[in-house]
Protein backbone atom coordinates (compact mmCIF):
# COMPACT_ATOMS: atom_id res chain seq x y z
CA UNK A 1 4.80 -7.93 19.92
CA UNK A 2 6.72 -6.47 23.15
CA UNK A 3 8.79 -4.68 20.80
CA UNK A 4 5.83 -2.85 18.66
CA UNK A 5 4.63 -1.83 22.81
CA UNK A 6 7.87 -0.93 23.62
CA UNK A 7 7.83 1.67 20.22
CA UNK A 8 4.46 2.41 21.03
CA UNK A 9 5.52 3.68 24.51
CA UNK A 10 8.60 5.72 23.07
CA UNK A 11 6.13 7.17 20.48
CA UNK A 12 3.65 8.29 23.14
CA UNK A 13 6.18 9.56 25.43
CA UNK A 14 8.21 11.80 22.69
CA UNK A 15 5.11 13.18 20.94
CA UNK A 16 3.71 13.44 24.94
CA UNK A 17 6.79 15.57 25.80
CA UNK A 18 6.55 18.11 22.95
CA UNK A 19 2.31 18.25 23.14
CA UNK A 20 3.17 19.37 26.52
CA UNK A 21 5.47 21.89 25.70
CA UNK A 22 3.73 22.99 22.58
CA UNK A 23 0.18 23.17 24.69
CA UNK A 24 2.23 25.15 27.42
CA UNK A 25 2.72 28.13 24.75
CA UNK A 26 -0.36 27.84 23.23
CA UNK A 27 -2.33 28.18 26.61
CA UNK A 28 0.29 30.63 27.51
CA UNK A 29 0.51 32.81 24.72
CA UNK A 30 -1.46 31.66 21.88
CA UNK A 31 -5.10 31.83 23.40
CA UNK A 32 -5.30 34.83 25.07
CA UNK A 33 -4.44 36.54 21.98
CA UNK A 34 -5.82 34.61 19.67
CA UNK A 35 -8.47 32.20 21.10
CA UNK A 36 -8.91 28.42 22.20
CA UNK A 37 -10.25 27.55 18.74
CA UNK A 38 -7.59 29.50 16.72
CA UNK A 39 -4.37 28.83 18.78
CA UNK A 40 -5.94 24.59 19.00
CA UNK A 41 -5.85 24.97 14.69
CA UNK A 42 -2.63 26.45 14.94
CA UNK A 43 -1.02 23.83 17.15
CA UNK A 44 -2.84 20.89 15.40
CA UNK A 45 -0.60 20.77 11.94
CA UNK A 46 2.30 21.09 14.19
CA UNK A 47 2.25 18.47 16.30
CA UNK A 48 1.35 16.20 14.03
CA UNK A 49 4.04 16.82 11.66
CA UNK A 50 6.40 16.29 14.71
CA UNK A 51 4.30 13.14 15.09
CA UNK A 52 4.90 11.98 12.02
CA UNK A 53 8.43 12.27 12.18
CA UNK A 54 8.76 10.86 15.58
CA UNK A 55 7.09 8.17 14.51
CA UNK A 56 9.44 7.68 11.31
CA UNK A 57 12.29 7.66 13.89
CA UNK A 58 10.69 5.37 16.22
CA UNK A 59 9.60 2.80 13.71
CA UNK A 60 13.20 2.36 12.74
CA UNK A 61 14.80 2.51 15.92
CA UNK A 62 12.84 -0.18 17.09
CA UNK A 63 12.94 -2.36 13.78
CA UNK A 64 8.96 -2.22 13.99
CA UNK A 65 7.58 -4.65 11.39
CA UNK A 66 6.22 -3.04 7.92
CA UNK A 67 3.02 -5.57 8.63
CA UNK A 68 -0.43 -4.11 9.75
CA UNK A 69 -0.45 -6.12 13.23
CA UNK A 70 2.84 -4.70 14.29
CA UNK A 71 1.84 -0.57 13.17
CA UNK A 72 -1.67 -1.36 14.85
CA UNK A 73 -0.06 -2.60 18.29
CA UNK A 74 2.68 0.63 17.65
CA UNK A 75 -0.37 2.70 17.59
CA UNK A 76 -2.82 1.21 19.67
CA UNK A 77 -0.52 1.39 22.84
CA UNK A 78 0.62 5.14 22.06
CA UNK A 79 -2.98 6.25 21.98
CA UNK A 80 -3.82 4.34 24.90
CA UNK A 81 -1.27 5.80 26.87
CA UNK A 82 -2.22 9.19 25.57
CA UNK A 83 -5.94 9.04 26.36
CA UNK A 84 -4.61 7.54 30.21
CA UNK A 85 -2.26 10.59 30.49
CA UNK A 86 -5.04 13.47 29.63
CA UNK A 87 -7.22 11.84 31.76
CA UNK A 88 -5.06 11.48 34.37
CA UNK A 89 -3.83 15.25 34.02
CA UNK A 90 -7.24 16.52 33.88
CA UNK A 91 -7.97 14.86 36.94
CA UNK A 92 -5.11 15.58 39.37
CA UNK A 93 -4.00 19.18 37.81
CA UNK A 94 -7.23 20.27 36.62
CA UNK A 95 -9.10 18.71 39.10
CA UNK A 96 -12.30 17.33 36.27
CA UNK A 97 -14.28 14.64 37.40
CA UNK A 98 -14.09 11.66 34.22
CA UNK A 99 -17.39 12.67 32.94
CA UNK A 100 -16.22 16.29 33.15
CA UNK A 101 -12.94 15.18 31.61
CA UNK A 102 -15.07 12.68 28.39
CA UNK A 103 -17.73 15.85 27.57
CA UNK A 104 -14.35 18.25 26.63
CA UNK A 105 -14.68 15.84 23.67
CA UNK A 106 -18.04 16.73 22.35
CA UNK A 107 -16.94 20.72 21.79
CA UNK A 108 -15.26 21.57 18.71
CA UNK A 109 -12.26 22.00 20.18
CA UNK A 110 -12.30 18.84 21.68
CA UNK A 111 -13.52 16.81 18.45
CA UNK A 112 -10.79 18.55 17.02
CA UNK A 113 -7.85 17.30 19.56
CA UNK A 114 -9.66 13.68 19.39
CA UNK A 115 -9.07 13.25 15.68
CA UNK A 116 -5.99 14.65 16.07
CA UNK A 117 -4.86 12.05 18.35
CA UNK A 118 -6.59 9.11 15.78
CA UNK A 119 -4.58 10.61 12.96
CA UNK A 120 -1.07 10.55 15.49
CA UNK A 121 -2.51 6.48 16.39
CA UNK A 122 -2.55 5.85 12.74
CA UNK A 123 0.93 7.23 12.07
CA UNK A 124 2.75 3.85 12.46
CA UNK A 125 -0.03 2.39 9.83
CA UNK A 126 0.07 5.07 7.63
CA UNK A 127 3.84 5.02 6.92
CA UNK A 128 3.82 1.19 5.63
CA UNK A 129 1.91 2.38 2.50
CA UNK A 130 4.21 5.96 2.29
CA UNK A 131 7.10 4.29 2.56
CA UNK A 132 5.64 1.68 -0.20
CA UNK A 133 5.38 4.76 -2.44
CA UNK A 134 9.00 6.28 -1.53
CA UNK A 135 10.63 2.65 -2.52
CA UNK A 136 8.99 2.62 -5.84
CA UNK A 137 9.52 5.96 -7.16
């Protein structure tokens, strides 16, 4: 079990790393061209194809069980540790109270990022049953 926290950790802090950098050039660049809802649909699909790989690498360098406890704990901790980090950003850099901080989740945009991040938690799940369907083809 410390193992499948220890991947979910890496996980978290790899895919936290190039959010960061991806949400730096879409705030940067992206929006005030194109919008918050636009430039959040075109980041979306790419972060969570570099999710999906970084979990891929993760789950092997960590020998993470193919067994639904292990890809649950994998993803359980990353998303914890993401939902702790945005709130912890949004309070100390953009200075949101927590309720200000939970109602970003009940625009579009933010019901958008939210199942984003659930799709990125069930990553490590997810790839027991693709790489089931790899193996047998």
């Amino acid at each position: 079990m410390l193992q499948d926290i220890k991947a979910g950790s890496v996980y978290f802090i790899v895919v936290f790393s190039v959010g960061f950098l991806l949400g730096t050039i879409r705030v940067l660049v992206l929006v005030p061209k194109l919008g918050e809802m636009l430039s959040g649909l075109i980041e979306l699909p790419i972060i969570l194809t570099a999710s999906w790989i970084i979990c891929s690498w993760v789950v092997t360098r960590f020998s993470v069980a193919r067994v639904w406890q292990s890809r649950l704990t994998m993803g359980v901790t990353a998303f914890g540790l993401l939902m702790l980090a945005e709130l912890l950003l949004s309070i100390i850099i953009f200075e949101n109270g927590i309720g200000q901080h939970f109602n970003t989740y009940l625009s579009l945009n933010g019901a958008l990022a939210i199942a984003g991040q659930l799709v990125f938690a069930a990553f490590p799940l997810i790839q027991i049953y693709t790489s089931d369907v790899k193996e047998r083809a």
